[in-house]
C-alpha atoms as a PDB file:
ATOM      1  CA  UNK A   1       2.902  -0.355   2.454  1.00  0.00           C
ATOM      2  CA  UNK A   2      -2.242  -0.723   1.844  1.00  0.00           C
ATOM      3  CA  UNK A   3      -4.970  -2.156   0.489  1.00  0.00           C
ATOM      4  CA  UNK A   4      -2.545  -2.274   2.773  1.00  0.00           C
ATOM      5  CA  UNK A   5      -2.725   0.021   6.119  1.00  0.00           C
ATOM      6  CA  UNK A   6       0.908   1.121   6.145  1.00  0.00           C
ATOM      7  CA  UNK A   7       1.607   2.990   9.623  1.00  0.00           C
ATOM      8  CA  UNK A   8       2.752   3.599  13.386  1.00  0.00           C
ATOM      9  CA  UNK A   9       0.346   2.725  15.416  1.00  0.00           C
ATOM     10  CA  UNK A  10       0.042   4.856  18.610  1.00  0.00           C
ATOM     11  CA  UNK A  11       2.425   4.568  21.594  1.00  0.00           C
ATOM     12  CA  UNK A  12       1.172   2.969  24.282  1.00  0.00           C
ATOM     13  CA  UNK A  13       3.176   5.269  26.705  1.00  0.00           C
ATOM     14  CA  UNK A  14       6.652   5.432  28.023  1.00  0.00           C
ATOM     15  CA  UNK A  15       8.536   2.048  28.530  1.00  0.00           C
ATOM     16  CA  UNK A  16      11.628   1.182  30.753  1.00  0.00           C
ATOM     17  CA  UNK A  17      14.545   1.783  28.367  1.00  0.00           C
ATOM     18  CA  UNK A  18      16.816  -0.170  29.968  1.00  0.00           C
ATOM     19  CA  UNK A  19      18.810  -2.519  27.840  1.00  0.00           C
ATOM     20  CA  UNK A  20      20.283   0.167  25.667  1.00  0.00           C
ATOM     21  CA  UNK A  21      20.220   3.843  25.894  1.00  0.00           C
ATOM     22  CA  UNK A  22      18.162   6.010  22.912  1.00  0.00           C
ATOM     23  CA  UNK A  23      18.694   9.943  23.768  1.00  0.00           C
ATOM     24  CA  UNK A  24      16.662  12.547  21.776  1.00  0.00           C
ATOM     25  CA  UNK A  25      19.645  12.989  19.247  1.00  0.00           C
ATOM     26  CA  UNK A  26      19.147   9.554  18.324  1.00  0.00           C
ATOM     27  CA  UNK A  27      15.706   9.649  17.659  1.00  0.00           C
ATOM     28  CA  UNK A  28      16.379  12.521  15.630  1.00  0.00           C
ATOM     29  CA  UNK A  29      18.411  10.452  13.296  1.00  0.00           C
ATOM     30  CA  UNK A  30      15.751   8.065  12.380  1.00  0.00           C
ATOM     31  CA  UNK A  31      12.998  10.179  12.361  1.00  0.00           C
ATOM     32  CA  UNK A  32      14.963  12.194   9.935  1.00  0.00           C
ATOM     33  CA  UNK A  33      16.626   8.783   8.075  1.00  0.00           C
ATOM     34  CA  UNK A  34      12.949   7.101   8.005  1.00  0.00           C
ATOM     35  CA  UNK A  35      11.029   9.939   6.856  1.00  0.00           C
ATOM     36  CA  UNK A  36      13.952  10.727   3.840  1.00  0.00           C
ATOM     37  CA  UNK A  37      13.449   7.064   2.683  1.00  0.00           C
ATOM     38  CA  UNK A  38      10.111   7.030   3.223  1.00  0.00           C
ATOM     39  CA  UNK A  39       7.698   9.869   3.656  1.00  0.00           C
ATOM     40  CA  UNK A  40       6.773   8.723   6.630  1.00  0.00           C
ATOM     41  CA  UNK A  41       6.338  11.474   9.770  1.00  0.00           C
ATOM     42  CA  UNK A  42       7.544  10.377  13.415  1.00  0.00           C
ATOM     43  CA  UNK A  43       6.749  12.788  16.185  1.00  0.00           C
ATOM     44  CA  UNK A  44       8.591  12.004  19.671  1.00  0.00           C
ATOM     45  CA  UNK A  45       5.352  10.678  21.016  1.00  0.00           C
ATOM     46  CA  UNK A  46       6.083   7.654  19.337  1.00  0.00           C
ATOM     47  CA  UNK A  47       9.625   7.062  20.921  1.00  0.00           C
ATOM     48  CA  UNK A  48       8.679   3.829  23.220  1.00  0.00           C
ATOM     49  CA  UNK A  49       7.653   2.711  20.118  1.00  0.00           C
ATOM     50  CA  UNK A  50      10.739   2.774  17.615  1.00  0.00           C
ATOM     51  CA  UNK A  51      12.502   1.895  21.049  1.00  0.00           C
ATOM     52  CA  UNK A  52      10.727  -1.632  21.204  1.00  0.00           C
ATOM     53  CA  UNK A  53      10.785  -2.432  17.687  1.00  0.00           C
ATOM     54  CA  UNK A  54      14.319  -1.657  16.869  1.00  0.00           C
ATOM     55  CA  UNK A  55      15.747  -2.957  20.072  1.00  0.00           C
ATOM     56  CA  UNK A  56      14.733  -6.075  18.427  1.00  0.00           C
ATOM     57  CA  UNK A  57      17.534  -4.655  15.672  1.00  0.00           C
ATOM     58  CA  UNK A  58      20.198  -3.366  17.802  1.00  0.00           C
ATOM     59  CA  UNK A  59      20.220  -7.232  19.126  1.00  0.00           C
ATOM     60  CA  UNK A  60      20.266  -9.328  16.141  1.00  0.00           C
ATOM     61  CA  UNK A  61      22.990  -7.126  14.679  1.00  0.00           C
ATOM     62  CA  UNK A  62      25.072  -7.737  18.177  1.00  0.00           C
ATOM     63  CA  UNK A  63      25.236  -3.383  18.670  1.00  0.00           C
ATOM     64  CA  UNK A  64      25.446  -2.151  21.919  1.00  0.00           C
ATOM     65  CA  UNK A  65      23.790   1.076  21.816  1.00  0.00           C
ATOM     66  CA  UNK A  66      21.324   3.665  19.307  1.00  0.00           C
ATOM     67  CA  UNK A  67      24.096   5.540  18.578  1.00  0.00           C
ATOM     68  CA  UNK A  68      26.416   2.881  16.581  1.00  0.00           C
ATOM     69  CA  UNK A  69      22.887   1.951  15.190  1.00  0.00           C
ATOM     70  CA  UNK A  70      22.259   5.467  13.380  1.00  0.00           C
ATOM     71  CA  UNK A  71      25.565   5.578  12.558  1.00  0.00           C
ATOM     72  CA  UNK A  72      25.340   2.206  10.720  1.00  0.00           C
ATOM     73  CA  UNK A  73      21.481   3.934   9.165  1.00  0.00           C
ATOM     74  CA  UNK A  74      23.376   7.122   7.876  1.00  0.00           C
ATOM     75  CA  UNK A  75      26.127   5.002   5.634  1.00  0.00           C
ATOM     76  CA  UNK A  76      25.959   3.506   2.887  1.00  0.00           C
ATOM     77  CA  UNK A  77      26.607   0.364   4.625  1.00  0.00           C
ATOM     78  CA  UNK A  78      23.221   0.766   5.679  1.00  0.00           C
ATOM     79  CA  UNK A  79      21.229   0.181   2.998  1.00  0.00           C
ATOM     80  CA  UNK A  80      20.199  -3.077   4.012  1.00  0.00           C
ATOM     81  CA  UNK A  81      19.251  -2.092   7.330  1.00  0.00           C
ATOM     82  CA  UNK A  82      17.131   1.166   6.354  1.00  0.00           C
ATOM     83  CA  UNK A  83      14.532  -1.448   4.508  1.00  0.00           C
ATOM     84  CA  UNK A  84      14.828  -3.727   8.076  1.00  0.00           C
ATOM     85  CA  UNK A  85      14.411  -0.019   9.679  1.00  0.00           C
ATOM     86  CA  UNK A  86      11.289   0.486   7.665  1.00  0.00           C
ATOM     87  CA  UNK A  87       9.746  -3.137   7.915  1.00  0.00           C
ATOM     88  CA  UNK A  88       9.871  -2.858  11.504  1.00  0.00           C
ATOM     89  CA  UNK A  89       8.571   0.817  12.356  1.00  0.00           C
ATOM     90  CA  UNK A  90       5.467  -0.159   9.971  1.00  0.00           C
ATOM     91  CA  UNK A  91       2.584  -2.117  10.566  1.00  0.00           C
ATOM     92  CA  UNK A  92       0.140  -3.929   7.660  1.00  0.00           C
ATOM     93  CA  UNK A  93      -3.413  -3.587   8.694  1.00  0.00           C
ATOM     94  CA  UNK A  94      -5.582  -4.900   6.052  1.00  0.00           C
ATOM     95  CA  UNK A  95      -7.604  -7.439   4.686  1.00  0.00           C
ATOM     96  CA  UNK A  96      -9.806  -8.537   1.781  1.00  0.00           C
ATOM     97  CA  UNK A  97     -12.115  -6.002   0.620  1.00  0.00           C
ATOM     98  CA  UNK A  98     -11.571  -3.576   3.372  1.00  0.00           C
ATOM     99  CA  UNK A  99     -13.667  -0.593   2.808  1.00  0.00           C
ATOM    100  CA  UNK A 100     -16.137  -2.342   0.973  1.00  0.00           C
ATOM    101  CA  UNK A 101     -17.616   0.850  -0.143  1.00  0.00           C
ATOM    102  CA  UNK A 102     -14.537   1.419  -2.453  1.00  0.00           C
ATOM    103  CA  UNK A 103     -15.420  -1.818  -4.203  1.00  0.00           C
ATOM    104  CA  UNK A 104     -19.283  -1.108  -4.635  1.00  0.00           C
ATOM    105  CA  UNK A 105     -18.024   2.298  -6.436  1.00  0.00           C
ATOM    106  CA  UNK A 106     -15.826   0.212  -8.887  1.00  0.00           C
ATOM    107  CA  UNK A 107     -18.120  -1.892  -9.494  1.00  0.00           C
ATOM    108  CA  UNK A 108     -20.580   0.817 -11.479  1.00  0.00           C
ATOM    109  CA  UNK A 109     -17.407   1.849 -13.176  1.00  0.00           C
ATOM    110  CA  UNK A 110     -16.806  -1.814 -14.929  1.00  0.00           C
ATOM    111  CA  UNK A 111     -19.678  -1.547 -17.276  1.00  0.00           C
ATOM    112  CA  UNK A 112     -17.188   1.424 -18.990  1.00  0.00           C
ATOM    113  CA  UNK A 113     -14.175   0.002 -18.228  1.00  0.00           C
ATOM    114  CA  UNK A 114     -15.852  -3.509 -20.068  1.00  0.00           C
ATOM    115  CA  UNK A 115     -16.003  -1.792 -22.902  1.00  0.00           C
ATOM    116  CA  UNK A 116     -13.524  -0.062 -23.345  1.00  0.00           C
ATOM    117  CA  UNK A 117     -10.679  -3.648 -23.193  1.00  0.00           C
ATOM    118  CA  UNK A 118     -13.658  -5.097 -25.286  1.00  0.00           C
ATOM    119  CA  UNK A 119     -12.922  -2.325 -28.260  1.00  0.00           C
ATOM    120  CA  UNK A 120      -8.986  -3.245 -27.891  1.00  0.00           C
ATOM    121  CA  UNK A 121      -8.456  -0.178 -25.176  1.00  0.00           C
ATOM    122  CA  UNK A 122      -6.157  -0.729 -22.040  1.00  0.00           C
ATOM    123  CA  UNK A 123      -7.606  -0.675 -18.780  1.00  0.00           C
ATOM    124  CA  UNK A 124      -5.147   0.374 -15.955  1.00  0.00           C
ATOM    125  CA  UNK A 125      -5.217   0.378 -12.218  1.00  0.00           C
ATOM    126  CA  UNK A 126      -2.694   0.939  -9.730  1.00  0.00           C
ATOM    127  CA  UNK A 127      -3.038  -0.386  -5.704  1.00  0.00           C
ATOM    128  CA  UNK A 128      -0.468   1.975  -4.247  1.00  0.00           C
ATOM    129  CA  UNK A 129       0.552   0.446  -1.030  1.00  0.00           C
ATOM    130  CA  UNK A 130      -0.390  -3.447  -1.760  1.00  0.00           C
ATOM    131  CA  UNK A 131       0.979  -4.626   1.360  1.00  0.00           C
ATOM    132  CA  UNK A 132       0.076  -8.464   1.653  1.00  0.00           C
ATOM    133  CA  UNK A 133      -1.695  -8.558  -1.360  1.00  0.00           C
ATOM    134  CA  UNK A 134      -5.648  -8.139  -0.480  1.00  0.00           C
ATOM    135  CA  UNK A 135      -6.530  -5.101  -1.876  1.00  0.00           C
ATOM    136  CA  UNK A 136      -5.445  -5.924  -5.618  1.00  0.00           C
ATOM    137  CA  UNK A 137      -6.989  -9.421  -5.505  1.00  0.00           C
ATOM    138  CA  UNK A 138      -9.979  -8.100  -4.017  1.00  0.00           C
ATOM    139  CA  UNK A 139      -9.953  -5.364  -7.084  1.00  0.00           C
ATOM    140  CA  UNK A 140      -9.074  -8.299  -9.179  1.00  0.00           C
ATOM    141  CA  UNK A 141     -11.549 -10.523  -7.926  1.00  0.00           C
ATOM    142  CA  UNK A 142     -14.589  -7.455  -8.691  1.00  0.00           C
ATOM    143  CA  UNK A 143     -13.904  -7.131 -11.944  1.00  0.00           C
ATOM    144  CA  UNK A 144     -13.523 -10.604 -12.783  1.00  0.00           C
ATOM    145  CA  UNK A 145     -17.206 -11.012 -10.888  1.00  0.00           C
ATOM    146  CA  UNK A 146     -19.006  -8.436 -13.324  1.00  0.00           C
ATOM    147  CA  UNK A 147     -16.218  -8.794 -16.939  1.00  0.00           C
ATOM    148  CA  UNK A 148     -15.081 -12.863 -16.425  1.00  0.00           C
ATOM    149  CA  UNK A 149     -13.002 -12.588 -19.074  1.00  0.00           C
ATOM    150  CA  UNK A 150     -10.799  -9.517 -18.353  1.00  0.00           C
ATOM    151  CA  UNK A 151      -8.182 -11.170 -17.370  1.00  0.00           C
ATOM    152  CA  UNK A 152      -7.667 -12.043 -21.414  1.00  0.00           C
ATOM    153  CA  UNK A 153      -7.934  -8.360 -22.297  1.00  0.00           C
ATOM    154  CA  UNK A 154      -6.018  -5.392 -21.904  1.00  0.00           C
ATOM    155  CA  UNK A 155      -7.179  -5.170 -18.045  1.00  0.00           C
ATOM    156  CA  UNK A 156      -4.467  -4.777 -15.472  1.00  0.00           C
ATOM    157  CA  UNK A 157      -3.830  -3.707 -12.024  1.00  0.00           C
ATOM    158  CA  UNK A 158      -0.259  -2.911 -10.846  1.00  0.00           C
ATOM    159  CA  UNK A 159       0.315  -3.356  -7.138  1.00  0.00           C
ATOM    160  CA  UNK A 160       3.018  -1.420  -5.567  1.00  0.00           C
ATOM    161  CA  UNK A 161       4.637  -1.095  -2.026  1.00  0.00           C
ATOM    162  CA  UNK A 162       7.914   0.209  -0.481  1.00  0.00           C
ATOM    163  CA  UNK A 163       8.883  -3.113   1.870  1.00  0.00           C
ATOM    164  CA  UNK A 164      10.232  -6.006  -0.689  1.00  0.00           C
ATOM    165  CA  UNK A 165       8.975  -8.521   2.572  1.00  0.00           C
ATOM    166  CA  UNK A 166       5.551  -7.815   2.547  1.00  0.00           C
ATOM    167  CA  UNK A 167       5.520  -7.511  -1.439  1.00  0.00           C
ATOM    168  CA  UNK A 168       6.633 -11.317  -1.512  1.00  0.00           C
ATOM    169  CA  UNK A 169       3.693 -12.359   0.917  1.00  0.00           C
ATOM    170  CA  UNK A 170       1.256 -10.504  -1.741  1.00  0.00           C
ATOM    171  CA  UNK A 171       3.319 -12.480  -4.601  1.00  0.00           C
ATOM    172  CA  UNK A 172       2.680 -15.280  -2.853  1.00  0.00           C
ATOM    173  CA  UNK A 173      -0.744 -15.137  -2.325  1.00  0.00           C
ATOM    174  CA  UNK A 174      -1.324 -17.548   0.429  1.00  0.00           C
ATOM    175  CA  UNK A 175      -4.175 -17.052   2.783  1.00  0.00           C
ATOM    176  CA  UNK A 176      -6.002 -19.303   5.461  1.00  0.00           C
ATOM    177  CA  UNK A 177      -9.440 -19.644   5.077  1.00  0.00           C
ATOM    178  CA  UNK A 178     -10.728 -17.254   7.578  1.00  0.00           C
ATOM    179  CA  UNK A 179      -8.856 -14.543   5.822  1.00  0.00           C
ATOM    180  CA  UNK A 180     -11.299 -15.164   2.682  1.00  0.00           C
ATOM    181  CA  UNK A 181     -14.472 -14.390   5.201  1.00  0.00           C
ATOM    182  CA  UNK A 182     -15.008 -11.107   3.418  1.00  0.00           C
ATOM    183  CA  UNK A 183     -14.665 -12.335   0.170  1.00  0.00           C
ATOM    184  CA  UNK A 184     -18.186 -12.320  -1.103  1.00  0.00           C
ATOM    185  CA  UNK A 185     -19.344 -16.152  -1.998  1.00  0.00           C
ATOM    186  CA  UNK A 186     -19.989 -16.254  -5.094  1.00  0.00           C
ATOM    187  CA  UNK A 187     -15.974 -14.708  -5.501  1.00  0.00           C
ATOM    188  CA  UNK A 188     -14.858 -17.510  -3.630  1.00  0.00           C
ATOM    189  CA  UNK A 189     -14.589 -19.760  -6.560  1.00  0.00           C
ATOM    190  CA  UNK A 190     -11.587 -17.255  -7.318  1.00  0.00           C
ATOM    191  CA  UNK A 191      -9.367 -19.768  -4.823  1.00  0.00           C
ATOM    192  CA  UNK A 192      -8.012 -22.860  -4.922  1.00  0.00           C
ATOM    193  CA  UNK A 193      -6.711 -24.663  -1.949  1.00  0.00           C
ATOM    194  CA  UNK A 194      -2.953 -25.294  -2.129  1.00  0.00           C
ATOM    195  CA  UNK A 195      -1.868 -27.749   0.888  1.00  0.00           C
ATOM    196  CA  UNK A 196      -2.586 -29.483   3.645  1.00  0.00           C
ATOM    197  CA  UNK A 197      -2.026 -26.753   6.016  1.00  0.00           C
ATOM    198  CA  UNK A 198      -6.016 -25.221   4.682  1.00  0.00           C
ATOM    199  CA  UNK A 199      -4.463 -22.004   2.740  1.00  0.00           C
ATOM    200  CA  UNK A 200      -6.328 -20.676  -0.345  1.00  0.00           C
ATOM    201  CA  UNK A 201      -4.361 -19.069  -3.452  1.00  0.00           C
ATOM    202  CA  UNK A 202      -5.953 -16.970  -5.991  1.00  0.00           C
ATOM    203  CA  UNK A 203      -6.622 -18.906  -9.897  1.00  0.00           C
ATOM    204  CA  UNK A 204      -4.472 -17.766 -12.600  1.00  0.00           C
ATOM    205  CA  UNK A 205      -6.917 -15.105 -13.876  1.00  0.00           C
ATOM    206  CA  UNK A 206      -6.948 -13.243 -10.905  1.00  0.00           C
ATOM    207  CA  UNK A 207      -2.916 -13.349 -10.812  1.00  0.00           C
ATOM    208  CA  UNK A 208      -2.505 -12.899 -14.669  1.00  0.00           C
ATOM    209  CA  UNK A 209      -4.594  -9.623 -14.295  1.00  0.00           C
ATOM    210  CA  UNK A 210      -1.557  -8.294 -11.367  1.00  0.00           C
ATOM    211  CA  UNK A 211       1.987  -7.268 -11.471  1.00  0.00           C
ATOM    212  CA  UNK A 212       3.692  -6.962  -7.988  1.00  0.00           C
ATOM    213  CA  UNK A 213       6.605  -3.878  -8.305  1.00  0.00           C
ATOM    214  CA  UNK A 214       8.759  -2.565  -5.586  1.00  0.00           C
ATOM    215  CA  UNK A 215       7.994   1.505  -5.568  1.00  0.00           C
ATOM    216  CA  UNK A 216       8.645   4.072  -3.133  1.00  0.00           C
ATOM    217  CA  UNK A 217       5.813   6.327  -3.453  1.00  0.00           C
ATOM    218  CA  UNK A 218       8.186   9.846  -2.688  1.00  0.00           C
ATOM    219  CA  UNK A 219      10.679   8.718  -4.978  1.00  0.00           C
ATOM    220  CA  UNK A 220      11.040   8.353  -8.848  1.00  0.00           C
ATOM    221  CA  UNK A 221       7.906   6.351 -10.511  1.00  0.00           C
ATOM    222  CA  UNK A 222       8.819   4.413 -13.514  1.00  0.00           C
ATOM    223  CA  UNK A 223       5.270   4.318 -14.956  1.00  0.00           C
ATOM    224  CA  UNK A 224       4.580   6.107 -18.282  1.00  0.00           C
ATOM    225  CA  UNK A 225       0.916   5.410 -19.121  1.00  0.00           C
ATOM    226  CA  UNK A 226      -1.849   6.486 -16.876  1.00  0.00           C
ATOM    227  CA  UNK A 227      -4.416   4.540 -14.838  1.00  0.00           C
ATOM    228  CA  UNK A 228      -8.089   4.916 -14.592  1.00  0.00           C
ATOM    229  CA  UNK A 229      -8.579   4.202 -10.938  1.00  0.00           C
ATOM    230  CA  UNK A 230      -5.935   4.744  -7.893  1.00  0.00           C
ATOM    231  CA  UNK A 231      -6.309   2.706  -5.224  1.00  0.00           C
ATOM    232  CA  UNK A 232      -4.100   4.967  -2.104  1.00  0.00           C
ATOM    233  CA  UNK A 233      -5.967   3.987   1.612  1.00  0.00           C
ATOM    234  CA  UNK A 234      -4.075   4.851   4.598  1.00  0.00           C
ATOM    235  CA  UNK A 235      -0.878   5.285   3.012  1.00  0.00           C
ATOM    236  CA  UNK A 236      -0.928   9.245   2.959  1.00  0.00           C
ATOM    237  CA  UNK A 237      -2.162   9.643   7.027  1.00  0.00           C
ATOM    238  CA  UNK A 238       1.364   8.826   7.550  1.00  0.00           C
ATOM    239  CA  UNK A 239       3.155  11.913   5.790  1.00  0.00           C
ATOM    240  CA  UNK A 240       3.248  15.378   6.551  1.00  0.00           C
ATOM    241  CA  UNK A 241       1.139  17.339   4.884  1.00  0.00           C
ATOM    242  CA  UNK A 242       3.720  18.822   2.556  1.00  0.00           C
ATOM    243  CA  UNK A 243       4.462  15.626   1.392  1.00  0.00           C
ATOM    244  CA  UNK A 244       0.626  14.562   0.783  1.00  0.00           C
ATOM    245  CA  UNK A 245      -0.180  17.556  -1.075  1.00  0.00           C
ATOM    246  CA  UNK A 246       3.433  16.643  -3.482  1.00  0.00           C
ATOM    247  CA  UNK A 247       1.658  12.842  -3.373  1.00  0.00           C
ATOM    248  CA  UNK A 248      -1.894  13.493  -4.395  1.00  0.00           C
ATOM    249  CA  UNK A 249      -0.798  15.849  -7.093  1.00  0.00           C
ATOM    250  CA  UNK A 250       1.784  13.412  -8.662  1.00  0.00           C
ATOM    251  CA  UNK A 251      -1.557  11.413  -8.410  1.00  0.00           C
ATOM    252  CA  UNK A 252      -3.794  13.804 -10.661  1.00  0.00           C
ATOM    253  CA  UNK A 253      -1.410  13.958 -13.174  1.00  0.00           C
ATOM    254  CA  UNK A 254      -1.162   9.914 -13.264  1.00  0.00           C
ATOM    255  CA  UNK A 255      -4.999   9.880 -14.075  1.00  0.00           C
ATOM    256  CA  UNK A 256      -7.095   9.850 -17.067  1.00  0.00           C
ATOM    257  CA  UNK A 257      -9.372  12.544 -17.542  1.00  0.00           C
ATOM    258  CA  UNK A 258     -12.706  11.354 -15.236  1.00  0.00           C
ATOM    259  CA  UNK A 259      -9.823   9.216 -13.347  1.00  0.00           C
ATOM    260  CA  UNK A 260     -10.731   8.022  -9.712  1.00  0.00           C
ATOM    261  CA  UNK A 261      -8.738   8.133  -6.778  1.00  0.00           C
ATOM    262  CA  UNK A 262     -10.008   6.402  -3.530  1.00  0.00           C
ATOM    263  CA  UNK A 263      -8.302   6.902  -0.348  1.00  0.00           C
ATOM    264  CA  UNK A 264      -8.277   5.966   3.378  1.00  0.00           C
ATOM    265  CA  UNK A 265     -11.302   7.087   5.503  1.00  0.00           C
ATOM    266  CA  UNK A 266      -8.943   9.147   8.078  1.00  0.00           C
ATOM    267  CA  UNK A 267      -7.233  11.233   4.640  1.00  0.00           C
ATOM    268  CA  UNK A 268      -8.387  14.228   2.443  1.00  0.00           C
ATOM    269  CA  UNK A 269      -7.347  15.525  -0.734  1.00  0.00           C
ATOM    270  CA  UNK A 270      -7.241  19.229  -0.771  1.00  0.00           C
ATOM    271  CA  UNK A 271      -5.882  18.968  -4.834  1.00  0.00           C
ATOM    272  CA  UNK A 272      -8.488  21.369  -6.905  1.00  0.00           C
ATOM    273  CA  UNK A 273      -7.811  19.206  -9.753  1.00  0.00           C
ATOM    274  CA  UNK A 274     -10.022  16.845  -7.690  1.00  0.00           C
ATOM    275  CA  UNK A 275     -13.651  16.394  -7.102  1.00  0.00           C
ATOM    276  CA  UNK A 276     -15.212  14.907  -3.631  1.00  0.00           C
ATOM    277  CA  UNK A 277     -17.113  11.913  -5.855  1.00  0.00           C
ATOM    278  CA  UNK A 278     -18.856   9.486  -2.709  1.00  0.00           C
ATOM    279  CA  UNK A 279     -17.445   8.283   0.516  1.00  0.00           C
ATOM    280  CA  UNK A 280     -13.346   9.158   0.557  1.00  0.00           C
ATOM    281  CA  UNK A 281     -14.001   8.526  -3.328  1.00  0.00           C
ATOM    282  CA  UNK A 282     -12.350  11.548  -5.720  1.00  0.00           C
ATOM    283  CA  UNK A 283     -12.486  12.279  -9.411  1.00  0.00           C
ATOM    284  CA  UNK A 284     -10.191  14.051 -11.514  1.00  0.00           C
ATOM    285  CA  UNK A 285     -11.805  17.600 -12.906  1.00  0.00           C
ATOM    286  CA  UNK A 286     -11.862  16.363 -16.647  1.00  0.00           C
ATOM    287  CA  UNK A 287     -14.083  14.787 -19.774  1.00  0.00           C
ATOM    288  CA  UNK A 288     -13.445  11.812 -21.321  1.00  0.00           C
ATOM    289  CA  UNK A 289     -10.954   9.272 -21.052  1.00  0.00           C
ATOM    290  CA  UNK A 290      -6.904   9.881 -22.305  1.00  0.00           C
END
């Protein structure tokens, strides 16, 4: 799901429901199936909303009504269709260098970072919710801009999100050339132009400096080591609160001491093991580095 903007946008109101029937049982279900899987909160203000996007999924699989759908959610046949579930009820807002802000702050924290791959010391970051791929390269692409070799250190930035679709768009790594508007100029060099069709890819340093994974952020994390910065933006507006507090505490103990945490401008950490550190910026209430 950030970098990426994972979420539900708001309902625009009540729409006709007319080819199939969803009662309030059956929203229920996949408010309670997507939020299991996910994290992610529905309330029933945002029933026109699953309505329109999964009637698009009741008639590619040929069903004839919400109810055989949740039934086919709730089995284990439905594994399949819980990720189609979640692609659909989520949107990707985001773009390169979004929050720019974010980007200025890790920028004063290279000089450190420098020298710490420099004296044979691994430099980790983790983009937790990648979505299509822009917020890693564009964390990629300021290092690179102030440390131009990182990329053959021990500098690395693992980008994560829940929906295997939008991860292969960020694996990709195909963008048209007014999605590289942010992208400050003198970055630009960064891109190489791949076909005819005037899409931009990112050089082999930036992509040698990122591994894509597949991670659900409420479910097991396979990571041992701990990163220096967190990138988690609008991810965490879309869980409960219970369920952010559980998320930005796993995140504290992922940290080094002095880690950094940025987050989206609408979220909050109430963790005490955090300090407020600059706009929606955070540090982790420790000396020195792990």
């Amino acid at each position: 799901m950030n970098g990426r903007s994972p979420g539900l946008p708001a309902s625009s109101g009540d729409s006709a429901q007319t080819e199939f029937v969803m009662t309030a049982e059956d929203f229920a279900s996949i408010a309670s199936i997507l939020h299991a899987t996910s994290g992610i909160s529905l309330s029933p203000s945002k029933t026109s909303l699953v309505y329109s996007r999964l009637a698009k999924r009741l008639r590619t699989l040929g069903l004839e009504s919400f109810r055989e759908y949740c039934q086919l959610i709730s089995g284990s046949a439905g594994v399949d269709e819980r990720q189609a579930m979640l692609a659909a009820l989520t949107t990707n807002v985001t773009r390169f260098f979004r929050e720019p802000h974010h980007f200025d702050y890790l920028r004063k924290l290279i000089p450190e970072l420098a020298t710490t791959a420099k004296r044979g010391g691994r430099v980790r970051i983790w983009s937790a919710g990648c979505s299509s791929g822009e917020e890693p390269y564009s964390i990629a692409l300021t290092i690179l801009g102030l440390f131009p070799n990182a990329h053959e250190l021990d500098v690395k930035i693992l980008a994560t999100d829940i929906d295997p679709i939008i991860l292969g768009k960020a694996k990709e790594g195909l963008y048209g050339r007014e999605a590289l508007e942010p992208v400050p100029a003198d970055l630009r060099k960064y891109f190489n132009a791949v076909d005819s069709n005037h899409k931009f890819s990112p050089v082999s340093a930036v992509r040698d400096m990122i591994a894509f994974r597949e991670l659900n952020l409420i479910g097991q994390w396979p990571m041992t080591q701990k990163f220096d910065v967190i990138f988690c933006r609008n991810v965490a507006i879309y869980f409960d609160e219970p369920t952010q507090d559980k998320l930005f505490g796993r995140y504290a103990e992922s940290l080094n001491p002095d880690g950094r945490l940025f987050i989206g401008h609408s979220e909050r950490v109430n963790d005490p093991r955090f300090v407020s550190d600059g706009l929606t910026a955070y540090r982790l209430r420790s000396g020195g580095r792990a």
